[in-house]
Protein backbone atom coordinates (compact mmCIF):
# COMPACT_ATOMS: atom_id res chain seq x y z
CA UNK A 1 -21.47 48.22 11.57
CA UNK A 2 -22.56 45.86 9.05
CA UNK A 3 -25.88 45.38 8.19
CA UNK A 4 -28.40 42.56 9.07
CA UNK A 5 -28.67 41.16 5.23
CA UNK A 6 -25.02 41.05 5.05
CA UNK A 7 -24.52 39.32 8.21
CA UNK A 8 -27.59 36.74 7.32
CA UNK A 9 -25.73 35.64 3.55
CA UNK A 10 -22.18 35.22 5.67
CA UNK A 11 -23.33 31.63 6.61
CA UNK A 12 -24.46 30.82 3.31
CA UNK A 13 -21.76 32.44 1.43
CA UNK A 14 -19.39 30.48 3.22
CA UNK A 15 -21.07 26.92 3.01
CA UNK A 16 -20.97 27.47 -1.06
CA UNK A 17 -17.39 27.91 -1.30
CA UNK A 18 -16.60 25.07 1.29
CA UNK A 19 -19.16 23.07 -0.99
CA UNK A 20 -17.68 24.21 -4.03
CA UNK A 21 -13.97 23.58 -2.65
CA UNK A 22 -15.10 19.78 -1.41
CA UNK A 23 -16.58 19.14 -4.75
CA UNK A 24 -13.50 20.61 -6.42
CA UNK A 25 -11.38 18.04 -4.60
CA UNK A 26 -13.50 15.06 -5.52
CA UNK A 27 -13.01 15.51 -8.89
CA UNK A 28 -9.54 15.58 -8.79
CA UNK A 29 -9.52 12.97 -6.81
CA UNK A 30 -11.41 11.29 -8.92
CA UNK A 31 -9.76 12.28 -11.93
CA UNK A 32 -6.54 11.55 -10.99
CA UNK A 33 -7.53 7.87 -10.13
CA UNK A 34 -6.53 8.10 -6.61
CA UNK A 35 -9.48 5.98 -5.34
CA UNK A 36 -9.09 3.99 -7.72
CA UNK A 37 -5.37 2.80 -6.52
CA UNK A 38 -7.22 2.18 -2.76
CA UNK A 39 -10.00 0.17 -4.01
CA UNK A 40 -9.70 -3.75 -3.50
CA UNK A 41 -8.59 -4.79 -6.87
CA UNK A 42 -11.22 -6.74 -8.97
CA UNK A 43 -12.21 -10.05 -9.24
CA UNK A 44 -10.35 -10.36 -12.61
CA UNK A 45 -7.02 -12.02 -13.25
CA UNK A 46 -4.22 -9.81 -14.44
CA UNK A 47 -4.50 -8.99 -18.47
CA UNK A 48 -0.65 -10.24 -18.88
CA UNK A 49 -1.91 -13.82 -17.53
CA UNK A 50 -3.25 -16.04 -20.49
CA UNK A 51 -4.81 -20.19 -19.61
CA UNK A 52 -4.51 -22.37 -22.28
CA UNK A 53 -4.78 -26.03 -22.54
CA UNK A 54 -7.44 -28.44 -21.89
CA UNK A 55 -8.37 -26.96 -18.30
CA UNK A 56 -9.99 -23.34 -19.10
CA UNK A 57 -9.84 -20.81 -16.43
CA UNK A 58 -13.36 -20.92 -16.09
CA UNK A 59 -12.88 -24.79 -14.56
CA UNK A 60 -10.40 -23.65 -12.19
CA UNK A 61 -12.65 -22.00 -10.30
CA UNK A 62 -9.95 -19.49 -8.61
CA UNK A 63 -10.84 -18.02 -4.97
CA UNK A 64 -10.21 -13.95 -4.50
CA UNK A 65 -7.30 -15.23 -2.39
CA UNK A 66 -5.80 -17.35 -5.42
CA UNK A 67 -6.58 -14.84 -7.85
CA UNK A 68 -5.25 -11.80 -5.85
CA UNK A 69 -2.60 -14.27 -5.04
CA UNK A 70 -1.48 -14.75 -8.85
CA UNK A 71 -2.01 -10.94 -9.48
CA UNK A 72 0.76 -9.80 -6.61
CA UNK A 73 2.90 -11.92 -7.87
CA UNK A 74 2.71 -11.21 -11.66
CA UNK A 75 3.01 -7.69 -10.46
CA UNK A 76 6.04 -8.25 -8.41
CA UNK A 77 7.70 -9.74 -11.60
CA UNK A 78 6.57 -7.27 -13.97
CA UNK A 79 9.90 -6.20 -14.71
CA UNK A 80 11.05 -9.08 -16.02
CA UNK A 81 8.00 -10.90 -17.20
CA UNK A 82 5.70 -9.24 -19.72
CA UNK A 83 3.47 -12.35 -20.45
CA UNK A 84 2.60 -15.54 -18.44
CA UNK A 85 1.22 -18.39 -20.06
CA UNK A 86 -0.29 -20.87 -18.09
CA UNK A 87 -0.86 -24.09 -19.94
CA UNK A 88 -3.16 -26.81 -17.94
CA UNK A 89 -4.29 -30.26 -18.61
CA UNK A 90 -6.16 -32.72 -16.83
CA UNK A 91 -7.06 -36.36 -17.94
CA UNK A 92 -11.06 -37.19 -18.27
CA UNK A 93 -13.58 -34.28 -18.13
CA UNK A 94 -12.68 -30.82 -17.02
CA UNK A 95 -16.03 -29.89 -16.15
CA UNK A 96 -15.67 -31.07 -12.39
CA UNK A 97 -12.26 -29.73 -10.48
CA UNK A 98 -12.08 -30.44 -7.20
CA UNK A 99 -9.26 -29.79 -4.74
CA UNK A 100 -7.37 -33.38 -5.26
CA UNK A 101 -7.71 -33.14 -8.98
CA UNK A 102 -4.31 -33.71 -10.42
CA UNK A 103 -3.29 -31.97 -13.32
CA UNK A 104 0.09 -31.34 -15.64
CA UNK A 105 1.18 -27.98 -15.64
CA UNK A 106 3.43 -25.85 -17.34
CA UNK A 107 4.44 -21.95 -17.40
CA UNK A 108 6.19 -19.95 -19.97
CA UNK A 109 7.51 -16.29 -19.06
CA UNK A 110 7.77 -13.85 -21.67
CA UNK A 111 10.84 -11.64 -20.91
CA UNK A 112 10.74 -7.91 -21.88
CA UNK A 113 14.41 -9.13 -23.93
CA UNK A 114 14.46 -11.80 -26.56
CA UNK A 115 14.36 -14.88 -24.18
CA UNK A 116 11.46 -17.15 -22.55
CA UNK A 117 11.34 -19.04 -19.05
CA UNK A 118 9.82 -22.36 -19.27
CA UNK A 119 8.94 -24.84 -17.01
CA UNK A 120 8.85 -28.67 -17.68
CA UNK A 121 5.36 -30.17 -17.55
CA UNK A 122 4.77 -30.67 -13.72
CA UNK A 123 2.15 -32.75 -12.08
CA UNK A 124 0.21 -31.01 -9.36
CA UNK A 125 -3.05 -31.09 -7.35
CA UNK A 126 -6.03 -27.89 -8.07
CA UNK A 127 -5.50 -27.14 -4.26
CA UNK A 128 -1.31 -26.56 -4.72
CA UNK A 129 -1.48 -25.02 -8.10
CA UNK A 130 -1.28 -21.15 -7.08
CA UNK A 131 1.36 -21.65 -5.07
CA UNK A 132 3.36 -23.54 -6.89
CA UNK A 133 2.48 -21.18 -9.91
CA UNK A 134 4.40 -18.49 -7.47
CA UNK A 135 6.88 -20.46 -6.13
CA UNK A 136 8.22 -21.28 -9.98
CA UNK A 137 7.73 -17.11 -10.64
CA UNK A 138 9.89 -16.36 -8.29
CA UNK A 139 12.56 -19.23 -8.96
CA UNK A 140 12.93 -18.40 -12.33
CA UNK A 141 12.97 -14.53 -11.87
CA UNK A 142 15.82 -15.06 -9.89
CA UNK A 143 17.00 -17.67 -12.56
CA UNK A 144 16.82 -15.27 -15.17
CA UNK A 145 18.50 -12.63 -13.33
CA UNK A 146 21.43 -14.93 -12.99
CA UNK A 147 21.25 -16.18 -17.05
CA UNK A 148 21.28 -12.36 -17.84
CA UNK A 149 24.67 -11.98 -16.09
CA UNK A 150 26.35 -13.27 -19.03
CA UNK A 151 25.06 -11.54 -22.08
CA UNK A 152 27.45 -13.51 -24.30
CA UNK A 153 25.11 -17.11 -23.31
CA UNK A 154 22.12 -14.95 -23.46
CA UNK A 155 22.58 -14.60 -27.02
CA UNK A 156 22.61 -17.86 -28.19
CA UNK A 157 19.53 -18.85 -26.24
CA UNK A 158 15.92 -18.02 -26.78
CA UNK A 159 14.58 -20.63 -24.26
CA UNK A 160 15.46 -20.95 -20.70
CA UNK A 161 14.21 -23.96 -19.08
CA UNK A 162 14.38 -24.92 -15.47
């Protein structure tokens, strides 16, 4: 028969080592980064997307929708873009961009080989820019994938336009 002591530290015994074990699992949880990966990404646009031109990305004023927008789809392409370059440029002040704003636009895709993807300047309102930033991401992944079909042209191009 066990004793009265003994069967008083049971309880507390075992809520240490489920403590212990819970704490355990939150740091390698933590440690690991798997929270991380559930999170809601941040507000930030995607380190391999650069804004040059006379429109900064500050102007722009990008939504969490646009932004997380741009960052699925740079991610989706990762494989064949390393860098995106967006180059903007409005006429008159860039202080004030409102959703009618037109603008030339342009994009350059850095391949992970030694060839680019440009776009021709395009004209384009703030409010259709995103998705016509996407739309031309996917076009000329799909582009390249085709160009890359014949190494022997690949060669003598660095610059893809379309």
């Amino acid at each position: 028969m066990a004793s009265k002591s003994s069967q008083a530290r049971r309880p507390f015994v075992v809520g240490s080592i489920t403590v212990f074990f819970v704490l355990l699992i939150g740091v390698v949880v933590f440690k690991v980064g798997l929270l991380t990966r559930m999170q809601v990404p941040g507000s930030g646009l995607s380190g391999l997307v650069s804004v040059r031109g006379s429109v900064g990305l500050e102007n722009l004023r990008l939504t969490k929708a646009e932004i997380s927008t741009i960052n699925k789809a740079v991610d989706l392409h990762r494989d064949t873009f390393v860098q995106v370059i967006l180059t903007l440029d409005v006429k008159g002040g860039t202080e004030v961009i409102k959703k009618n704003t037109e603008m030339a636009w342009s994009l350059a895709l850095e391949t992970n080989g030694n060839c680019e993807v440009r776009s021709w300047n395009r004209k384009v309102k703030r409010d259709r820019l995103v998705k016509q930033m996407v739309s031309y991401m996917a076009k000329a992944a799909r582009e390249y994938k085709d160009f890359k079909k014949f190494p022997d042209v690949e060669q003598n191009f660095k610059t893809l336009y379309i």
